[in-house]
C-alpha atoms as a PDB file:
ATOM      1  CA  UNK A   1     -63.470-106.148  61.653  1.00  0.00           C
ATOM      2  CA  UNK A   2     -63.468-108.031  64.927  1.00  0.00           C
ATOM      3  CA  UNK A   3     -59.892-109.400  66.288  1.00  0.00           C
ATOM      4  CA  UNK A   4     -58.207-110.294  69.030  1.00  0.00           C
ATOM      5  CA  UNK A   5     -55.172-109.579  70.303  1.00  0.00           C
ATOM      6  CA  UNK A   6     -53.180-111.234  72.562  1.00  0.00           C
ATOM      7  CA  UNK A   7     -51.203-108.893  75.334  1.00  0.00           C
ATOM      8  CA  UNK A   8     -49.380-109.186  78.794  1.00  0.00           C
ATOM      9  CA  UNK A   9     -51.161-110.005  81.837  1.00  0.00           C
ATOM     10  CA  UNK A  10     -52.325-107.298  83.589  1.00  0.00           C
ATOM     11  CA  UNK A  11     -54.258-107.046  86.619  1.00  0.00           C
ATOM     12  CA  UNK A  12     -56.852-104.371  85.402  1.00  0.00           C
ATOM     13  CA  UNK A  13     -56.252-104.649  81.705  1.00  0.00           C
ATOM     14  CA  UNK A  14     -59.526-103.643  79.891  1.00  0.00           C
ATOM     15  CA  UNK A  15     -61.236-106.658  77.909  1.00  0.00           C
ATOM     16  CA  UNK A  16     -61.611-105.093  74.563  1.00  0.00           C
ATOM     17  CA  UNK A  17     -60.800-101.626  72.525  1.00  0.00           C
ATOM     18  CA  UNK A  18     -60.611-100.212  69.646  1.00  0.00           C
ATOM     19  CA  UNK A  19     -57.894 -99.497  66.621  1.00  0.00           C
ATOM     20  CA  UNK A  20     -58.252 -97.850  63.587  1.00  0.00           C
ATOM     21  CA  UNK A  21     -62.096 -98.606  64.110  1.00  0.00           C
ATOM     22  CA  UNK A  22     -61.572-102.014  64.524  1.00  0.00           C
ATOM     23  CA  UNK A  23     -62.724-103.421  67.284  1.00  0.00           C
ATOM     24  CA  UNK A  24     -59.966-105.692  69.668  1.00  0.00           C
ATOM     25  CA  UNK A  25     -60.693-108.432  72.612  1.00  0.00           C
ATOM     26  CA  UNK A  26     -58.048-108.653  74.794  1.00  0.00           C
ATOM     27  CA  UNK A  27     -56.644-112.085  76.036  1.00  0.00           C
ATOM     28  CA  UNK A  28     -53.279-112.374  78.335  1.00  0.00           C
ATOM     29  CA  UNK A  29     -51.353-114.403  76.494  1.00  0.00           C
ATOM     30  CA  UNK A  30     -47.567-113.300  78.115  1.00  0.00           C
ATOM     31  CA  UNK A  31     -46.722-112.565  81.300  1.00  0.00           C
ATOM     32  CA  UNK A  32     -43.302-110.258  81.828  1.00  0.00           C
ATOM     33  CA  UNK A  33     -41.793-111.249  85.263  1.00  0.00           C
ATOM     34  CA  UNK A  34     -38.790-109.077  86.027  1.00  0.00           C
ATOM     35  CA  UNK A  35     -35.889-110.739  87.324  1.00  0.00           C
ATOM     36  CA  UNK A  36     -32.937-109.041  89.736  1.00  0.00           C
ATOM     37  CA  UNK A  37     -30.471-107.426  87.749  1.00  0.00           C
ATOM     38  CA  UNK A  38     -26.807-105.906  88.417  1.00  0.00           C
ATOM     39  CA  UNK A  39     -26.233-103.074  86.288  1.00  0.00           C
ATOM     40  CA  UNK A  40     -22.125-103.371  85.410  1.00  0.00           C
ATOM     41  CA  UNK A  41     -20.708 -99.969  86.237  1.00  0.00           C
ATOM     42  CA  UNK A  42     -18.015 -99.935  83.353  1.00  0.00           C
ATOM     43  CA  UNK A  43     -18.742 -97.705  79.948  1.00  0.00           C
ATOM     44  CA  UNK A  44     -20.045 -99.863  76.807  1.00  0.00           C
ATOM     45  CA  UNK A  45     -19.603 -99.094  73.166  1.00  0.00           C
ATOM     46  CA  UNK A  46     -22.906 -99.947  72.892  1.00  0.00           C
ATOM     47  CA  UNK A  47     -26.131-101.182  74.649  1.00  0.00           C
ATOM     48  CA  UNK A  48     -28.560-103.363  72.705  1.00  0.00           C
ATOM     49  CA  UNK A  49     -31.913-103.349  73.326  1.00  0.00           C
ATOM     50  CA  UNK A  50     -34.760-105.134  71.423  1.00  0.00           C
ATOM     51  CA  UNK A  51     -37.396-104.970  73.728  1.00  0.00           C
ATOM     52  CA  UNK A  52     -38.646-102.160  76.294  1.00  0.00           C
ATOM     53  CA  UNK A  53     -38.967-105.259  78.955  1.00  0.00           C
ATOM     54  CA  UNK A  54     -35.422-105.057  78.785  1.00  0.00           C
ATOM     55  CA  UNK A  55     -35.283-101.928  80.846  1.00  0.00           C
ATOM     56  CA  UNK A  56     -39.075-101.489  81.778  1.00  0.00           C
ATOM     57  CA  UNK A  57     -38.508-102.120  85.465  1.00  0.00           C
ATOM     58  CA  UNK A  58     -35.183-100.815  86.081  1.00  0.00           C
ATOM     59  CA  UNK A  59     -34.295 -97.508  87.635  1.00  0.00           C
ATOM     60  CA  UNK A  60     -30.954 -97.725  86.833  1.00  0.00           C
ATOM     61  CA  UNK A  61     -29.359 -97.965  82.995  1.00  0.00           C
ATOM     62  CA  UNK A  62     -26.426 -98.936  81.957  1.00  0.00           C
ATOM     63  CA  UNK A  63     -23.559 -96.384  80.338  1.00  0.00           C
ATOM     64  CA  UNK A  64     -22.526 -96.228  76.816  1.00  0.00           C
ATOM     65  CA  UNK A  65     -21.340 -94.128  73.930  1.00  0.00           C
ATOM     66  CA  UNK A  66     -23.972 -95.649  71.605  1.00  0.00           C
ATOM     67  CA  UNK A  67     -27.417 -96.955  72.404  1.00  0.00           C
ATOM     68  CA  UNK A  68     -29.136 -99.370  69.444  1.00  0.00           C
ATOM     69  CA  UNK A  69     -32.764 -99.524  69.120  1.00  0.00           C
ATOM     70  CA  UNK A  70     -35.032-102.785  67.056  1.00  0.00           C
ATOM     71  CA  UNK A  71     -38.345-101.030  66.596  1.00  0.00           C
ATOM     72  CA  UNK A  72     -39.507 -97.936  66.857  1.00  0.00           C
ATOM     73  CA  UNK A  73     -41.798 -98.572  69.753  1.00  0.00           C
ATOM     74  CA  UNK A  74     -38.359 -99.546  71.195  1.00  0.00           C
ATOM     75  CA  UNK A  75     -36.524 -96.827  70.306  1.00  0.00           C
ATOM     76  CA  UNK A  76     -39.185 -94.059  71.489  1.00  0.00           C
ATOM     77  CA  UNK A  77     -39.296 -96.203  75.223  1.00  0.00           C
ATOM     78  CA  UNK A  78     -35.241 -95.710  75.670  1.00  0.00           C
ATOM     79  CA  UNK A  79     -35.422 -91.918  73.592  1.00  0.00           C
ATOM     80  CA  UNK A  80     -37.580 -90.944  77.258  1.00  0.00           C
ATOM     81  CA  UNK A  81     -34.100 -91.540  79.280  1.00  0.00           C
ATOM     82  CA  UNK A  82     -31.604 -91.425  76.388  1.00  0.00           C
ATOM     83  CA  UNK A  83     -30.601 -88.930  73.673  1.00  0.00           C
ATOM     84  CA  UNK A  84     -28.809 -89.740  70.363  1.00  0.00           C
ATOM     85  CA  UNK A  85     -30.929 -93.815  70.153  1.00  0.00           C
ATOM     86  CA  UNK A  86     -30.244 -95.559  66.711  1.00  0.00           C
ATOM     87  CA  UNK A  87     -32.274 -97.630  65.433  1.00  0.00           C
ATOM     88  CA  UNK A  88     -31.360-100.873  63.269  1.00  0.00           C
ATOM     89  CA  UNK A  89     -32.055-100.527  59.702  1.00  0.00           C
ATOM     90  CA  UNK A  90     -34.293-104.052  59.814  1.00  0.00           C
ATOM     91  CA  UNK A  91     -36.177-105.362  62.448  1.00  0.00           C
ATOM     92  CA  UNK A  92     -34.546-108.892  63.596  1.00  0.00           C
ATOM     93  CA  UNK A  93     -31.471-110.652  64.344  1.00  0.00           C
ATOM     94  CA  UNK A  94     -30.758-109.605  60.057  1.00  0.00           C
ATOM     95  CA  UNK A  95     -30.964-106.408  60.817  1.00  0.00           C
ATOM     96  CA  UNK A  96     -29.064-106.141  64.353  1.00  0.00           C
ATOM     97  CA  UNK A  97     -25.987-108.095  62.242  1.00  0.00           C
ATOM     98  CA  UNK A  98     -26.356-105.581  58.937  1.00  0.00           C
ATOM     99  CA  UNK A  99     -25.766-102.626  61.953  1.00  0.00           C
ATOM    100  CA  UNK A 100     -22.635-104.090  64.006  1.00  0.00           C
ATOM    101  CA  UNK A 101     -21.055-105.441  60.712  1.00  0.00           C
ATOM    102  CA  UNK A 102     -21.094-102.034  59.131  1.00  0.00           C
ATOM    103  CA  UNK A 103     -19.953-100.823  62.713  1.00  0.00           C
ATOM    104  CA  UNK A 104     -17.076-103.281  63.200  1.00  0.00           C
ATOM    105  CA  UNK A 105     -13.666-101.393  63.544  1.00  0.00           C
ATOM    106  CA  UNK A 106     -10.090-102.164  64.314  1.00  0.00           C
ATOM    107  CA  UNK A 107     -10.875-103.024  67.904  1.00  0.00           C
ATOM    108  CA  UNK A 108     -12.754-105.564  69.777  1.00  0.00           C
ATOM    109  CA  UNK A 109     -15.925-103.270  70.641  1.00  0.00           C
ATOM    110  CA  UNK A 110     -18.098-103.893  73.624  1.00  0.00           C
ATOM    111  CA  UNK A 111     -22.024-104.814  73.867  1.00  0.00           C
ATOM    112  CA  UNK A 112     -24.254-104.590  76.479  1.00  0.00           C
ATOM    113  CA  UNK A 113     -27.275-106.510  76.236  1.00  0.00           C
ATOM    114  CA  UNK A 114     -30.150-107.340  78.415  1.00  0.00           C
ATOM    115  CA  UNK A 115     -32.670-109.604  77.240  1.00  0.00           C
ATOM    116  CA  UNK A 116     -35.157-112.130  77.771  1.00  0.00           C
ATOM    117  CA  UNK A 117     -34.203-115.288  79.605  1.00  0.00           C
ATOM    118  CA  UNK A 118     -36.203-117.485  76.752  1.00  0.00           C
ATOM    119  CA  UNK A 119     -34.656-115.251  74.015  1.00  0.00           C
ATOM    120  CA  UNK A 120     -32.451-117.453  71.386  1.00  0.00           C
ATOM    121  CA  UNK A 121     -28.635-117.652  71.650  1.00  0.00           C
ATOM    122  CA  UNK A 122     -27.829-117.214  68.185  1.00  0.00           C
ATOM    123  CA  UNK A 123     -27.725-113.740  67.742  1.00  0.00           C
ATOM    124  CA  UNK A 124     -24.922-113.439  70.651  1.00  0.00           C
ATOM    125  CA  UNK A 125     -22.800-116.205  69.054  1.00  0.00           C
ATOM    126  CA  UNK A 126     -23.036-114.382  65.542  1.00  0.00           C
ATOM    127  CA  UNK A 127     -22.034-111.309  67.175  1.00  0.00           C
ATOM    128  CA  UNK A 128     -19.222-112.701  68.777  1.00  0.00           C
ATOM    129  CA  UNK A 129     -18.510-114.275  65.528  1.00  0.00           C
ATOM    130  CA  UNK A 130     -18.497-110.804  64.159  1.00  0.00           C
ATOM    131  CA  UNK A 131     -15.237-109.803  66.878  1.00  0.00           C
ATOM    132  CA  UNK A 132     -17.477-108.410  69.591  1.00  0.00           C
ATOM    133  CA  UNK A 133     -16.973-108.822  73.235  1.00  0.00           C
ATOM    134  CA  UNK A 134     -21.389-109.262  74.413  1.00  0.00           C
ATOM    135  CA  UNK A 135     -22.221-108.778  77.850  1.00  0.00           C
ATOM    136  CA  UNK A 136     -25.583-110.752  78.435  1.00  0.00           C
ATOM    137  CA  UNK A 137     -27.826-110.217  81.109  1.00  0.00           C
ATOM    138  CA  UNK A 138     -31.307-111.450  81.220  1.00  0.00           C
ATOM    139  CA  UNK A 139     -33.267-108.863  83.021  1.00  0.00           C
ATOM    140  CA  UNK A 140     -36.954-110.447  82.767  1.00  0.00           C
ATOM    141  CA  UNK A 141     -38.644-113.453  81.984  1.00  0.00           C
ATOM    142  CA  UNK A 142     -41.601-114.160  79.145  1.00  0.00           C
ATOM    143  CA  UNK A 143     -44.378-116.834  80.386  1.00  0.00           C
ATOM    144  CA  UNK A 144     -46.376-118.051  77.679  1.00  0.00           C
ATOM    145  CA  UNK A 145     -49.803-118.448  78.496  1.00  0.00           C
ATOM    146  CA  UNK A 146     -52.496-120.910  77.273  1.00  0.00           C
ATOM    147  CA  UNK A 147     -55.141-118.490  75.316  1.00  0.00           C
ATOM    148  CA  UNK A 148     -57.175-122.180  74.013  1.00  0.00           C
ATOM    149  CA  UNK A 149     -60.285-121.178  76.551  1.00  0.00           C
ATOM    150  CA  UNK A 150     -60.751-117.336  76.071  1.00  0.00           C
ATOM    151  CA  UNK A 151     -60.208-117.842  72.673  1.00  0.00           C
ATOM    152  CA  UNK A 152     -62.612-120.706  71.717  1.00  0.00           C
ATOM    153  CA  UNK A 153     -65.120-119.007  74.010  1.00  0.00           C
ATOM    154  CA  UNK A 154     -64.638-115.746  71.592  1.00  0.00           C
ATOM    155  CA  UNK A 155     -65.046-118.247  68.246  1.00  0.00           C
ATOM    156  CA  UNK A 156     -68.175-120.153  69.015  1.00  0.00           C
ATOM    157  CA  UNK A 157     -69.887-116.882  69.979  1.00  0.00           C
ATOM    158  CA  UNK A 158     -68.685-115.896  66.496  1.00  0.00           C
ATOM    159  CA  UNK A 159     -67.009-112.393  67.460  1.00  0.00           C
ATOM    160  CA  UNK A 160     -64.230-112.672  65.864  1.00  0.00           C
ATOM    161  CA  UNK A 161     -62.732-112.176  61.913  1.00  0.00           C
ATOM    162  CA  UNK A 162     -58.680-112.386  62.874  1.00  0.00           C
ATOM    163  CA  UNK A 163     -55.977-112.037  65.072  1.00  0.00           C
ATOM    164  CA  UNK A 164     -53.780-109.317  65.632  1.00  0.00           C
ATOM    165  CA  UNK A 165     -50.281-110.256  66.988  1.00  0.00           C
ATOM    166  CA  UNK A 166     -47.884-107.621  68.518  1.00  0.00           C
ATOM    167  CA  UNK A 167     -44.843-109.739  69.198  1.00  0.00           C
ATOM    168  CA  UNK A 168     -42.814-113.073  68.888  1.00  0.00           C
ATOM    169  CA  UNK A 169     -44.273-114.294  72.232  1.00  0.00           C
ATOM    170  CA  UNK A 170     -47.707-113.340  71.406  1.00  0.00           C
ATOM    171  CA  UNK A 171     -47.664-115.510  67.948  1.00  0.00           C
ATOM    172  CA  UNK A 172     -46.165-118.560  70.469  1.00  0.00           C
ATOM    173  CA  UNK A 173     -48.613-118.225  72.974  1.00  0.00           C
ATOM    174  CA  UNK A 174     -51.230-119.045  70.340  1.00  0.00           C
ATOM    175  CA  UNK A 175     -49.275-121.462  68.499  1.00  0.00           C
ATOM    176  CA  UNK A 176     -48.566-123.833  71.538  1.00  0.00           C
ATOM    177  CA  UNK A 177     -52.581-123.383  72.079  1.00  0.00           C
ATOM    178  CA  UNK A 178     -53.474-124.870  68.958  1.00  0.00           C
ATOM    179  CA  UNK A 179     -52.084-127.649  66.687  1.00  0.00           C
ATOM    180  CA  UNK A 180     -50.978-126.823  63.355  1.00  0.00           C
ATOM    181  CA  UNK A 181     -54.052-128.873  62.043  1.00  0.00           C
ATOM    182  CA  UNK A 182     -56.425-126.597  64.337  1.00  0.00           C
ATOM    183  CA  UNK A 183     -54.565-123.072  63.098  1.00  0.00           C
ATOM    184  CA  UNK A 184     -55.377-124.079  59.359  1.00  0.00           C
ATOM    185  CA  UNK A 185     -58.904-125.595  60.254  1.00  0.00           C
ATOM    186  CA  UNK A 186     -59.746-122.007  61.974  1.00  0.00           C
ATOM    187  CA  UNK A 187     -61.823-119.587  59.356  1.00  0.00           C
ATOM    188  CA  UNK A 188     -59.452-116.300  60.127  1.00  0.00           C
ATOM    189  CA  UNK A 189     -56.755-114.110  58.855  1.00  0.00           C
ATOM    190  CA  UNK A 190     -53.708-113.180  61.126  1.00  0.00           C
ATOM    191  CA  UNK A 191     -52.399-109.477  61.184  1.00  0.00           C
ATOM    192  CA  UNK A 192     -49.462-108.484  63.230  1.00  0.00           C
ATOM    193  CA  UNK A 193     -46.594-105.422  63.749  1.00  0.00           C
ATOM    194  CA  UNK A 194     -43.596-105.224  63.512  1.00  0.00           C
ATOM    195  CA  UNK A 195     -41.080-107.585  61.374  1.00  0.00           C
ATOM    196  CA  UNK A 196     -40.057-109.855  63.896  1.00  0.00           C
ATOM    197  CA  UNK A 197     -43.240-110.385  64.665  1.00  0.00           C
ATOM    198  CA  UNK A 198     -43.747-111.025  60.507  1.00  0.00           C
ATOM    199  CA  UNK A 199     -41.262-113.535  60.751  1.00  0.00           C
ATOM    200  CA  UNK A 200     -42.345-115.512  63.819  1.00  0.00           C
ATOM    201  CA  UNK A 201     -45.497-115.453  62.038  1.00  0.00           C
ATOM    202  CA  UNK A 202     -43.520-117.032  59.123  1.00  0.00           C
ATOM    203  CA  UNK A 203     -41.507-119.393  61.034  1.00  0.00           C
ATOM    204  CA  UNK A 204     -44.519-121.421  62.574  1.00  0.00           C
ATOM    205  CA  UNK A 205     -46.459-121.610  59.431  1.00  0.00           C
ATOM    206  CA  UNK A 206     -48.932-118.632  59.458  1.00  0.00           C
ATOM    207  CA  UNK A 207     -49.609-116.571  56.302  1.00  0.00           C
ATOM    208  CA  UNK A 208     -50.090-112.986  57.266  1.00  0.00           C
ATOM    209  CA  UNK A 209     -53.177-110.748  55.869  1.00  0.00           C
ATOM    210  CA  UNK A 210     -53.637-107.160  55.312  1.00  0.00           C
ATOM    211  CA  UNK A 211     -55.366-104.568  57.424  1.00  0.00           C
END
């Protein structure tokens, strides 16, 4: 099967690869820009991370007693600095709340989180909701790209059976590329990783196929 998959920009990223013996085009559809970033020097309860951008590009982390993982492509990034990394027992915002309800004590506990600056607010507020005191910083930015050219160029020169998306922004990047009417006139099946990813999928109308 021939898919495509939609990545970061990167300024010698290969066009096309291989997984699982199915053969992938590459098209930028994100670009990560990292954005300046004060690292508080007090002790958390807990860092949250749900993406390796949140870190990627810092040489300094912050301190805490407990570090909480979404994914475990996440988890494995912040397990090459950090010992002891949980991981949430579901991917998404359900997931994240199922961990710090089970986690709430007595106490107002403390959460440091660096994020996206497009991510949603909602999953602070229900946190805060929950008794904890969040520390946001957003530590990078997510462009979404327009992937309508590469991608049409890919379809008329039928070379491609489906799409393979990776993350939230990924699914976004083509969805703001194509109208709804266009995504269900288009003769493919959509794959992705990850459940967030599922559920973005989910959210803006796409039914997800098997591998």
């Amino acid at each position: 099967m021939k898919l495509v998959l939609f990545r970061e920009k990167e300024s010698r990223a290969p066009s096309h690869g291989e997984l699982n013996r199915h053969h992938l085009y590459f098209i930028p559809g994100i670009k990560i820009q990292p954005l300046l970033l004060k690292i508080p020097k007090k002790t958390y309860d807990y860092v949250l991370i749900t993406s390796s951008n949140a870190l990627r590009f810092k040489k300094k982390w912050p301190v805490a007693r407990r570090w909480i993982a979404i994914g475990r492509s996440t988890q494995k990034f912040i397990e090459s600095r950090i010992s002891n990394v949980e991981r949430t027992p579901k991917a998404g915002s359900e997931g994240v709340l199922k961990f710090f309800k089970q986690a709430r004590g007595k106490r107002r506990a403390s959460i440091f989180f660096p994020r996206s600056k497009i991510a949603e607010p909602k999953l602070i507020e229900a946190l805060r909701k929950l008794g904890y005191r969040v520390c946001v910083r957003h530590s990078y930015n997510t462009q979404i790209l327009s992937v309508r050219r590469p991608f049409m160029k890919l379809l008329q020169q039928k070379k491609i059976d489906g799409i393979y998306f990776t993350s939230p922004s990924t699914v976004r990047a083509f969805c703001r590329s194509f109208s709804p009417k266009e995504r269900r006139n288009l003769p493919l099946k959509y794959f992705c990783i990850g459940e967030t990813t599922f559920n973005e999928m989910k959210r803006l109308g796409l039914k997800r196929s098997r591998i």
